[in-house]
Protein backbone atom coordinates (compact mmCIF):
# COMPACT_ATOMS: atom_id res chain seq x y z
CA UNK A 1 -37.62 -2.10 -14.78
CA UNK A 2 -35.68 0.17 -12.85
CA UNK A 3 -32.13 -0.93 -10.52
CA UNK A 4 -32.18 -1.01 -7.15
CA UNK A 5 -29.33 -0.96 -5.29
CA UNK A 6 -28.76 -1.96 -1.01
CA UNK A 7 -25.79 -1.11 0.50
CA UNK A 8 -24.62 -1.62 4.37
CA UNK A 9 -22.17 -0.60 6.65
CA UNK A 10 -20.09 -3.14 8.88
CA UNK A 11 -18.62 -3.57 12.23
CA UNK A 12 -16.30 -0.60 13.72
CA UNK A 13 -16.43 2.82 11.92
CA UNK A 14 -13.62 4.54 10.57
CA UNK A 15 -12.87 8.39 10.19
CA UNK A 16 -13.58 7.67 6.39
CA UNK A 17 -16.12 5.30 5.85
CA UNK A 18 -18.90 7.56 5.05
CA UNK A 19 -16.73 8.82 2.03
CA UNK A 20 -17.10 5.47 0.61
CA UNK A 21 -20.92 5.62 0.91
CA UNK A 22 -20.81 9.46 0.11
CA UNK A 23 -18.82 8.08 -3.20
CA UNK A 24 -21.03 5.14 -3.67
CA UNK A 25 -24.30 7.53 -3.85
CA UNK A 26 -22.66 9.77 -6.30
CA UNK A 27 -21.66 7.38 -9.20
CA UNK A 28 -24.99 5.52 -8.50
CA UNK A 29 -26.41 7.93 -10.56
CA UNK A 30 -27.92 7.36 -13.03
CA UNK A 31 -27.65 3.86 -13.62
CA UNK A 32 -29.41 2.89 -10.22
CA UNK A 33 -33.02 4.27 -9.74
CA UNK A 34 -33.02 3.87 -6.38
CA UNK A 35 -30.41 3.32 -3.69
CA UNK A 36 -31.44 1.63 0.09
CA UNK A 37 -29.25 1.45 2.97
CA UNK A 38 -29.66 -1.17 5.92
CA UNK A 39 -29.89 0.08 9.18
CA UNK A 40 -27.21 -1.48 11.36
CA UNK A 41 -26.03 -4.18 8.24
CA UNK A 42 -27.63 -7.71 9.12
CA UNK A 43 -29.37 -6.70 12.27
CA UNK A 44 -32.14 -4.46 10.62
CA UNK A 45 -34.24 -2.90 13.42
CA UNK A 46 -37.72 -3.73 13.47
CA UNK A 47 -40.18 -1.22 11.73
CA UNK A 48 -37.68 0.42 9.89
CA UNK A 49 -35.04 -1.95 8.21
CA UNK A 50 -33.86 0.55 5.75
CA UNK A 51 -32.92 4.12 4.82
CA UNK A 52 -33.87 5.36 1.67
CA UNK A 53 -30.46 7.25 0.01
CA UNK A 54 -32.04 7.68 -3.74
CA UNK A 55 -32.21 11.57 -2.87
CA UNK A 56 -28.26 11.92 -2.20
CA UNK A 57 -27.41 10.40 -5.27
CA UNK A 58 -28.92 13.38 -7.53
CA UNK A 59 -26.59 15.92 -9.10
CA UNK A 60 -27.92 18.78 -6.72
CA UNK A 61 -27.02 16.72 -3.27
CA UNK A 62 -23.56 17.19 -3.99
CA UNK A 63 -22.98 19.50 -0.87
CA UNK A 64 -25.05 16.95 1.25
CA UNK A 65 -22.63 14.26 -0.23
CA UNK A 66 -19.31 16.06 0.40
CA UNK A 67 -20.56 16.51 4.22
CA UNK A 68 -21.35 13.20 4.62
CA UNK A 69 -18.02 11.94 3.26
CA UNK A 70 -16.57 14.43 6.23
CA UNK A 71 -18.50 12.86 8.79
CA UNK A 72 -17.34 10.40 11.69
CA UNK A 73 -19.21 7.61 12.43
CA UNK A 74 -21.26 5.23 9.88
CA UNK A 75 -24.36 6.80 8.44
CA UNK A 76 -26.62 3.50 8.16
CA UNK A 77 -25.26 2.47 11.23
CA UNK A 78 -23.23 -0.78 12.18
CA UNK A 79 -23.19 -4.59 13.96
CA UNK A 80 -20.99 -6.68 15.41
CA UNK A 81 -23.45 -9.66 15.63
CA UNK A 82 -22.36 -12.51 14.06
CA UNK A 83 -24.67 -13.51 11.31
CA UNK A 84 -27.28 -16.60 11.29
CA UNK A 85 -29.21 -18.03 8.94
CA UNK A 86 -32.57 -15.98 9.81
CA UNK A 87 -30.13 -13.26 9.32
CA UNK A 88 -29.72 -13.79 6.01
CA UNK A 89 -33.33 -14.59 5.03
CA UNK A 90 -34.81 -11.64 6.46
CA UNK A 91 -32.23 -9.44 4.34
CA UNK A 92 -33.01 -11.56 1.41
CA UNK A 93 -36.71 -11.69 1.98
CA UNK A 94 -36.55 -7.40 2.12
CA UNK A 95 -34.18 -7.53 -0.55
CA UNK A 96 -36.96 -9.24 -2.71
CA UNK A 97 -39.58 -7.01 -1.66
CA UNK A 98 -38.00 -4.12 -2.71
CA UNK A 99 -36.92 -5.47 -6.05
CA UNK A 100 -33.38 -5.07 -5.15
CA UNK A 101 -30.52 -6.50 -7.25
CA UNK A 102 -27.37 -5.56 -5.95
CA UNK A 103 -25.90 -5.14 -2.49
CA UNK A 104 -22.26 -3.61 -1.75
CA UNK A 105 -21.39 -4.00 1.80
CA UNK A 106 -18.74 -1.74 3.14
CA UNK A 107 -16.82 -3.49 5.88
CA UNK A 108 -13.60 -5.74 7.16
CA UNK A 109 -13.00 -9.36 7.29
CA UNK A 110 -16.38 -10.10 9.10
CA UNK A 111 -18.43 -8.21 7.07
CA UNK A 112 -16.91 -9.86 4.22
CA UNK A 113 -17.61 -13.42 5.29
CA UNK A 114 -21.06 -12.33 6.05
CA UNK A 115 -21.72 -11.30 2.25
CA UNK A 116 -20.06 -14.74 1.52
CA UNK A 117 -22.61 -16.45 3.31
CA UNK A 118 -25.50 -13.57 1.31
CA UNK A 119 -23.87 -15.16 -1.91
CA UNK A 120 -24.31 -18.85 -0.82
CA UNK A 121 -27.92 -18.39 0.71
CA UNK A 122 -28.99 -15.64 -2.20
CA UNK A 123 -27.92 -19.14 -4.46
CA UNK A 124 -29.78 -21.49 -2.47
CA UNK A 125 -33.07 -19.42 -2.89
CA UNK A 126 -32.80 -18.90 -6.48
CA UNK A 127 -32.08 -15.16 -6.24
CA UNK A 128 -29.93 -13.39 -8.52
CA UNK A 129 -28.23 -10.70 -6.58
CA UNK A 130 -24.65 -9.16 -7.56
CA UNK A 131 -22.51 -8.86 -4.16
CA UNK A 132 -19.80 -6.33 -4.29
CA UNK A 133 -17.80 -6.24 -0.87
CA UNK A 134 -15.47 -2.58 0.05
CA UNK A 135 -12.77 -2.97 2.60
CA UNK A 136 -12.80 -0.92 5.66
CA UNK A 137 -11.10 -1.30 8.48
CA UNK A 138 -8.12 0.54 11.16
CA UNK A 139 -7.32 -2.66 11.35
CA UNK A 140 -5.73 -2.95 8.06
CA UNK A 141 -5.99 -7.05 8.33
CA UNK A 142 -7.43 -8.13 5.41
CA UNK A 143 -5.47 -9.94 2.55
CA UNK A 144 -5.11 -8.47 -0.70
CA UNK A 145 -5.69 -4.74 0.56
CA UNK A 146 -2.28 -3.29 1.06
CA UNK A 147 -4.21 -0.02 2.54
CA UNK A 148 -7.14 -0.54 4.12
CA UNK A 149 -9.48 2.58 3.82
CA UNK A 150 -10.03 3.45 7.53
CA UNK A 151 -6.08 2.59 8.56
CA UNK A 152 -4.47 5.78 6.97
CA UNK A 153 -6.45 8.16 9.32
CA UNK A 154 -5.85 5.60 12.30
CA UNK A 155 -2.24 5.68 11.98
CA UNK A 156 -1.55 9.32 11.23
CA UNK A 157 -3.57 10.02 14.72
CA UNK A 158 -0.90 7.23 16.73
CA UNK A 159 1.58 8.94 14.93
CA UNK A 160 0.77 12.10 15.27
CA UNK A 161 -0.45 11.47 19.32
CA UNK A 162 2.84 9.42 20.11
CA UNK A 163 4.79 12.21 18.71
CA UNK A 164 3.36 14.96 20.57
CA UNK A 165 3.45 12.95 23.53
CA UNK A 166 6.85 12.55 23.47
CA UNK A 167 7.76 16.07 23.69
CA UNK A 168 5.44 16.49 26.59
CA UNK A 169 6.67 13.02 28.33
CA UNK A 170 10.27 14.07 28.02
CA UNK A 171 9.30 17.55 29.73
CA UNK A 172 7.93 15.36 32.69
CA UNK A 173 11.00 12.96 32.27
CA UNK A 174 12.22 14.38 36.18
CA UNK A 175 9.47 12.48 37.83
CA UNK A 176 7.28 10.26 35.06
CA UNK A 177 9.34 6.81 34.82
CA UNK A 178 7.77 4.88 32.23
CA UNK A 179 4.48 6.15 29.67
CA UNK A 180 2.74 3.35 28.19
CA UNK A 181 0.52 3.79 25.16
CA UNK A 182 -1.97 0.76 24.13
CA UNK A 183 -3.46 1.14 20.54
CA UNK A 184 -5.76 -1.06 18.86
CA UNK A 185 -5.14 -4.01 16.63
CA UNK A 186 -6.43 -6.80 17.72
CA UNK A 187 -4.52 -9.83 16.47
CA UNK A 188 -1.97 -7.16 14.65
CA UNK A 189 0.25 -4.59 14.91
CA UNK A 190 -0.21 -2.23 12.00
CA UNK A 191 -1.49 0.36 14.29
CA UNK A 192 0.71 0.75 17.05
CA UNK A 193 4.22 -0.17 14.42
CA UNK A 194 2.39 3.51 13.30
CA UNK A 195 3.99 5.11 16.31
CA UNK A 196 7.67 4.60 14.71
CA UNK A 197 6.62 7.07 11.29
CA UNK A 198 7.34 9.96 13.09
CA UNK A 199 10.16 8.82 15.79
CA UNK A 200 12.58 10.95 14.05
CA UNK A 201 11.33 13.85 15.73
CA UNK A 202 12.07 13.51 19.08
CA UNK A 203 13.31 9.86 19.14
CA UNK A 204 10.48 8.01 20.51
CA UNK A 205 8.83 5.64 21.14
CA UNK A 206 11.69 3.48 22.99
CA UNK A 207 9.97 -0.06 22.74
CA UNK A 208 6.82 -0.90 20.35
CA UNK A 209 5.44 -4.45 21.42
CA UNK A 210 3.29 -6.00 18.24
CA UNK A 211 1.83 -9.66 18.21
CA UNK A 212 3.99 -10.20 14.96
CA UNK A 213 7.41 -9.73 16.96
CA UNK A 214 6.49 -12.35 19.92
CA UNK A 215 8.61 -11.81 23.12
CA UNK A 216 8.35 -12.68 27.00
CA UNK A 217 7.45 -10.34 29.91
CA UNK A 218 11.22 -11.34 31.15
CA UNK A 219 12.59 -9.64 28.18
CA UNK A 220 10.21 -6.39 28.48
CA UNK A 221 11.22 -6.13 31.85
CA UNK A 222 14.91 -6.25 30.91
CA UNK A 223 14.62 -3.86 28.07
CA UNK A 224 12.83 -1.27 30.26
CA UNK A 225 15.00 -1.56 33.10
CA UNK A 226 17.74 -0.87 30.50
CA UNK A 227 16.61 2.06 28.94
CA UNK A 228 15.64 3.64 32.58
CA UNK A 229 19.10 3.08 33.40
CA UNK A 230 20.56 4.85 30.03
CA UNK A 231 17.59 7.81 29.53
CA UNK A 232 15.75 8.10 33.06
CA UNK A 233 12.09 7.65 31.61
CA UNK A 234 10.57 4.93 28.99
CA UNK A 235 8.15 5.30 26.54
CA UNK A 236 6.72 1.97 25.48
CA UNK A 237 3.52 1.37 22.36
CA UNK A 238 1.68 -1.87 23.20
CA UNK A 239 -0.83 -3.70 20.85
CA UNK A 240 -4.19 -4.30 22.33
CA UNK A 241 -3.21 -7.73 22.03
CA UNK A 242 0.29 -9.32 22.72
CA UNK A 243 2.11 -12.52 22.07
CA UNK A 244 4.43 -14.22 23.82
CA UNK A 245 7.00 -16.46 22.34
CA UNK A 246 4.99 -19.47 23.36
CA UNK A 247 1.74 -18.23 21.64
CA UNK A 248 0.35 -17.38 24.73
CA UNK A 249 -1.18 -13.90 25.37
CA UNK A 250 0.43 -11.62 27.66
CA UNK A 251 -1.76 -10.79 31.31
CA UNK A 252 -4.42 -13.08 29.47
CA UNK A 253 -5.20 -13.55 33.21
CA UNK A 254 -5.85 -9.95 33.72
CA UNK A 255 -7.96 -9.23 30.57
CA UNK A 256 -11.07 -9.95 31.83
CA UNK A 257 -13.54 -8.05 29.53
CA UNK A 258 -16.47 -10.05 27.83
CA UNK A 259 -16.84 -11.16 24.47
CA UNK A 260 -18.68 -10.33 21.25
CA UNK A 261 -21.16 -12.51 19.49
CA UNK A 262 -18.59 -14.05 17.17
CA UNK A 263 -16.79 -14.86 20.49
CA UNK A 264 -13.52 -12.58 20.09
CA UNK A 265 -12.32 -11.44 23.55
CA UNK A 266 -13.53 -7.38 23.72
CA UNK A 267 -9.57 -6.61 24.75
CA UNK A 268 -10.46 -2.37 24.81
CA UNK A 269 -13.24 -3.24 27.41
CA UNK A 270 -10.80 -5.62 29.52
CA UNK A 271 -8.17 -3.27 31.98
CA UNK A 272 -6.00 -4.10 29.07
CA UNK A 273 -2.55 -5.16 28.49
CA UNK A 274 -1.33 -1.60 28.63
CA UNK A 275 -1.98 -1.58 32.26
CA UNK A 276 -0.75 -5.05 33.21
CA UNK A 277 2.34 -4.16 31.97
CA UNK A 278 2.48 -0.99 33.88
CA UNK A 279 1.78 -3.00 37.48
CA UNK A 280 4.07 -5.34 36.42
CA UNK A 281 6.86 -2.77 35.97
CA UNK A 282 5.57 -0.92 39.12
CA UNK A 283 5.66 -4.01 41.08
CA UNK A 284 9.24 -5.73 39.86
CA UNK A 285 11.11 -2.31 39.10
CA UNK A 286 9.49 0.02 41.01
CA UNK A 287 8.81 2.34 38.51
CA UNK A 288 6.29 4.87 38.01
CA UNK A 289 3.98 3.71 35.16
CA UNK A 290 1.12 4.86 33.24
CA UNK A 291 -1.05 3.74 30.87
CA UNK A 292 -2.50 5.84 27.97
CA UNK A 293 -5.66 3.97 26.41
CA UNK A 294 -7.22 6.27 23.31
CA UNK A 295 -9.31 3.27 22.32
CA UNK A 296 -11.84 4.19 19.97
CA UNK A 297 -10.87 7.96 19.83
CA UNK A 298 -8.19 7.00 17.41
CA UNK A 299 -10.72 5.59 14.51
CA UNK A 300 -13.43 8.34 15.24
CA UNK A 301 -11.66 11.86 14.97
CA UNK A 302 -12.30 13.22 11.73
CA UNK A 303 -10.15 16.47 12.20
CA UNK A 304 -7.16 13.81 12.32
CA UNK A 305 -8.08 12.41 8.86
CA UNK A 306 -5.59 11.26 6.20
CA UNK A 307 -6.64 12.87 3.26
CA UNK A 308 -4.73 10.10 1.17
CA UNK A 309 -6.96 8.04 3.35
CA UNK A 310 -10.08 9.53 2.96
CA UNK A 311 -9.48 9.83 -1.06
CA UNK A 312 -8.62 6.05 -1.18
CA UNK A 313 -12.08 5.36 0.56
CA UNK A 314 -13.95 7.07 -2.03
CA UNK A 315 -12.12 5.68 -4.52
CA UNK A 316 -13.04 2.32 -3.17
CA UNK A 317 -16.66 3.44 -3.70
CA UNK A 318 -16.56 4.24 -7.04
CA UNK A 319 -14.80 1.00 -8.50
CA UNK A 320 -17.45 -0.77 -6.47
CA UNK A 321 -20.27 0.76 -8.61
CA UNK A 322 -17.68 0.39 -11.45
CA UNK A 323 -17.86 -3.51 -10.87
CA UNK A 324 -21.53 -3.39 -10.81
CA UNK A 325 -22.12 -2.37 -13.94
CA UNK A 326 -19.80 -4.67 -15.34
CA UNK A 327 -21.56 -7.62 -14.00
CA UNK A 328 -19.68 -8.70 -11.14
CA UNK A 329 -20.28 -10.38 -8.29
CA UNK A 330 -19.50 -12.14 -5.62
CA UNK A 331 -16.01 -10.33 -5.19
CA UNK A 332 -13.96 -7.27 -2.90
CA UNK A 333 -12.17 -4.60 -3.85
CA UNK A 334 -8.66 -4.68 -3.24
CA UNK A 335 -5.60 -2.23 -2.77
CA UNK A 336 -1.83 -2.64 -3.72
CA UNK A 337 1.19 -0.48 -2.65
CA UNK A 338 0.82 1.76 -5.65
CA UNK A 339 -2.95 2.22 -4.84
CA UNK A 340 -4.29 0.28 -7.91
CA UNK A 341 -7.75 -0.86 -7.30
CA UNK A 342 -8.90 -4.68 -8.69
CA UNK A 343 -10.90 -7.33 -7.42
CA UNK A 344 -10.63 -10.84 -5.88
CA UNK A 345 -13.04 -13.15 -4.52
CA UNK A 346 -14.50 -12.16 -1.28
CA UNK A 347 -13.10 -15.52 -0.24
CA UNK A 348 -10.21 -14.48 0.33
CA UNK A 349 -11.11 -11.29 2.88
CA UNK A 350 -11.80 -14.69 5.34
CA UNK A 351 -8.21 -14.70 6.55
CA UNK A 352 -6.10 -12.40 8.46
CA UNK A 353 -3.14 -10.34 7.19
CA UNK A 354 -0.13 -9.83 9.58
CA UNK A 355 2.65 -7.48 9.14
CA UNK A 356 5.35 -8.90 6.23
CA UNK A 357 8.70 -10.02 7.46
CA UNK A 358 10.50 -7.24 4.99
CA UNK A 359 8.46 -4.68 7.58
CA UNK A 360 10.07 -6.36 10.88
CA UNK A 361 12.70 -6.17 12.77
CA UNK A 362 13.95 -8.48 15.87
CA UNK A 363 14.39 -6.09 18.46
CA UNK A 364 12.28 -3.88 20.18
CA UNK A 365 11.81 -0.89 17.30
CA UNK A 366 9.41 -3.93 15.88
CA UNK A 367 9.07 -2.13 12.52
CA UNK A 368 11.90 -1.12 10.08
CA UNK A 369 12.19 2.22 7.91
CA UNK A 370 10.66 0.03 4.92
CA UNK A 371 7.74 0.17 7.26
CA UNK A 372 7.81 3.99 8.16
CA UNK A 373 7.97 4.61 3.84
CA UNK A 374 4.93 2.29 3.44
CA UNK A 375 3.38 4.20 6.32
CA UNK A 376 4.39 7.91 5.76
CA UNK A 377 2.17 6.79 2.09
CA UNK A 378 -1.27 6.73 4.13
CA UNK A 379 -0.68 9.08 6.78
CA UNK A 380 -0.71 12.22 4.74
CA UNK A 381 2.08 15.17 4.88
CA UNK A 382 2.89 16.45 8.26
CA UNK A 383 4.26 19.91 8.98
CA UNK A 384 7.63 19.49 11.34
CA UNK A 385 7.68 20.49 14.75
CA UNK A 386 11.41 21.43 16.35
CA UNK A 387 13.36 19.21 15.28
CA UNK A 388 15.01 16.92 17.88
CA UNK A 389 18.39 17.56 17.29
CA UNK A 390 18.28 21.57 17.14
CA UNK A 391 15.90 21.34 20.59
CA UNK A 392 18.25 18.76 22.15
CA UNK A 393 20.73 22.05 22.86
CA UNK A 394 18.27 23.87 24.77
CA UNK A 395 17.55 20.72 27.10
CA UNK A 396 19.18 20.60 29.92
């Protein structure tokens, strides 16, 4: 009897997770007869749970494959929804009816609980079904992956946007005060301590406020009226999310966006910490502030894609299948620095991973040059613009 293979896509896309499927499909072949993808991971829409991929994984689909690995978005589909234990039955019961015996889900820490809780309730039922889990997220948060496949293109676009930016913000410095740009992260900063790779450039950003360097809105305040005073215009990065150094959140009063269904705060639909901090620095120092809010843009532009980003991703496909056919289960791919692939329980992908102290620094850069090296790894070459110091004697 043939191999049948499921796999599913979870929570927010990346500029490169369809090269994981696209990579996936291709080393299917032949040792998986036919390959099914959920629609929308544990949600499955009524009438038409699955999409049938067998045809992409044949030697003459390679053109079809090497689009789809180029393509924004997620191919079967995604969910936020926070699984239940119908959930899991009716994936199990389709799973069954298709004659399925694997599943590799493609997704970040919530995905990978999810396929934990596959594993326990695939056990319970007396179903033997190999689990394989792929990292993916911008978030770059989960343990054991030192680059998450999805990250590399997020940061090169903050990089690249905070660097170009800067050049235009400093030829607006005569009457823009203070720029504030809010990335995403979440309970993290790997994205916005992205904005330092390129600093060298033109010199900015000025301040980059992550949740792993905690400070108080007293200190901001202080540090931006200081570098007004010295350089006539600010340029701040802000996570999403920010900690004070009493755990608290900062403006937690003025985030006032809903939750999801595993009940995480929705901070990018909130009016964000971004612009808090720019009425609070209107309002105390009377200076003109802006926020810049890219949101979603910044995971979703494929002509910003990493390429070491996007080849990691595929990568990450292939050692899936790889652990397949060796008879694993029940485990994730990870990542080191040196871009080794291996495997760990998906356990493991249930925690959160914060920036490491030998990245951090206590003032308001946030992020050291070991950080910018780790960085500049992911991100992918960049040409050079003008360089700061030969444009610095035309400024006047």
């Amino acid at each position: 009897m043939g191999r049948t293979l499921f796999i599913l896509q979870g929570g927010g896309p990346t500029a490169v997770i369809n090269a994981t499927l696209a990579s996936l499909l291709e080393h299917a072949h032949p040792h998986f007869d036919r390959v099914l993808g959920l629609r929308h991971s544990f949600e499955m829409p009524t009438g038409a749970p699955f999409i049938d991929l067998t045809p992409l994984t044949t030697a003459n689909a390679s053109v079809d494959r090497a689009r789809l690995a180029a393509t924004p978005g997620s191919l079967l589909g995604s969910s936020r929804k926070k699984v239940k234990d119908d959930d899991l039955d009716q994936v199990l019961d389709l799973i069954e009816a298709e004659r399925g015996d694997s599943i590799v889900g493609i997704g970040g820490n919530g995905t990978m609980t999810a396929l934990v809780l596959l594993s326990k309730a695939a056990s319970t039922r007396d179903i033997e079904l190999q689990i394989i889990g792929v990292p993916k997220t911008v978030d770059n948060d989960i343990p054991g992956v030192a680059y998450a496949p999805g990250y590399g293109s997020a940061a090169r676009f903050v990089a690249l946007a905070v660097r170009d930016f800067g050049f235009d913000f400093r030829a607006m410095s005569t009457f823009d005060d203070v720029t504030i740009f809010e990335t995403m992260g979440r309970n993290c900063g790997w994205i916005a301590a992205a904005s330092r790779v390129l600093s060298g450039q033109n010199g900015y950003p000025d301040i980059v406020l992550i949740p792993e360097v905690p400070t108080n809105e007293a200190d901001i305040l202080d540090a931006v009226a200081a570098y007004h005073k010295e350089k006539g215009h600010v340029f701040i990065i802000v996570n999403e999310m920010m900690t004070d150094k009493t755990g608290g959140l900062i403006g937690e009063a003025f985030q006032n966006g809903p939750q999801d269904s595993l009940g995480r705060s929705m901070y990018s639909l909130s009016l964000g910490t971004g612009n808090y901090l720019a009425n609070r620095l209107w309002k105390e120092l009377g200076l003109q502030s802006r926020c810049l809010r890219p949101g979603n843009l910044g995971r979703a532009l494929s002509f910003c894609v990493s390429e070491p980003d996007r080849q990691l991703a595929a990568d990450c496909g292939r050692h899936a299948i790889t652990a397949l056919l060796a008879h694993e289960t029940g485990k994730m791919i990870t990542v080191n620095e040196d871009f080794n692939l291996g495997l760990a329980p998906l356990e493991e992908a249930m925690a959160t991973r914060y920036l490491s102290a030998q990245f951090l620094t206590s003032d308001f850069k946030a992020v050291n040059t070991a950080f910018e090296t780790y960085c500049r790894r992911i991100i992918g070459p960049v040409e050079p613009v003008f360089d700061a110091e030969t444009a610095a004697s035309f400024w006047i």
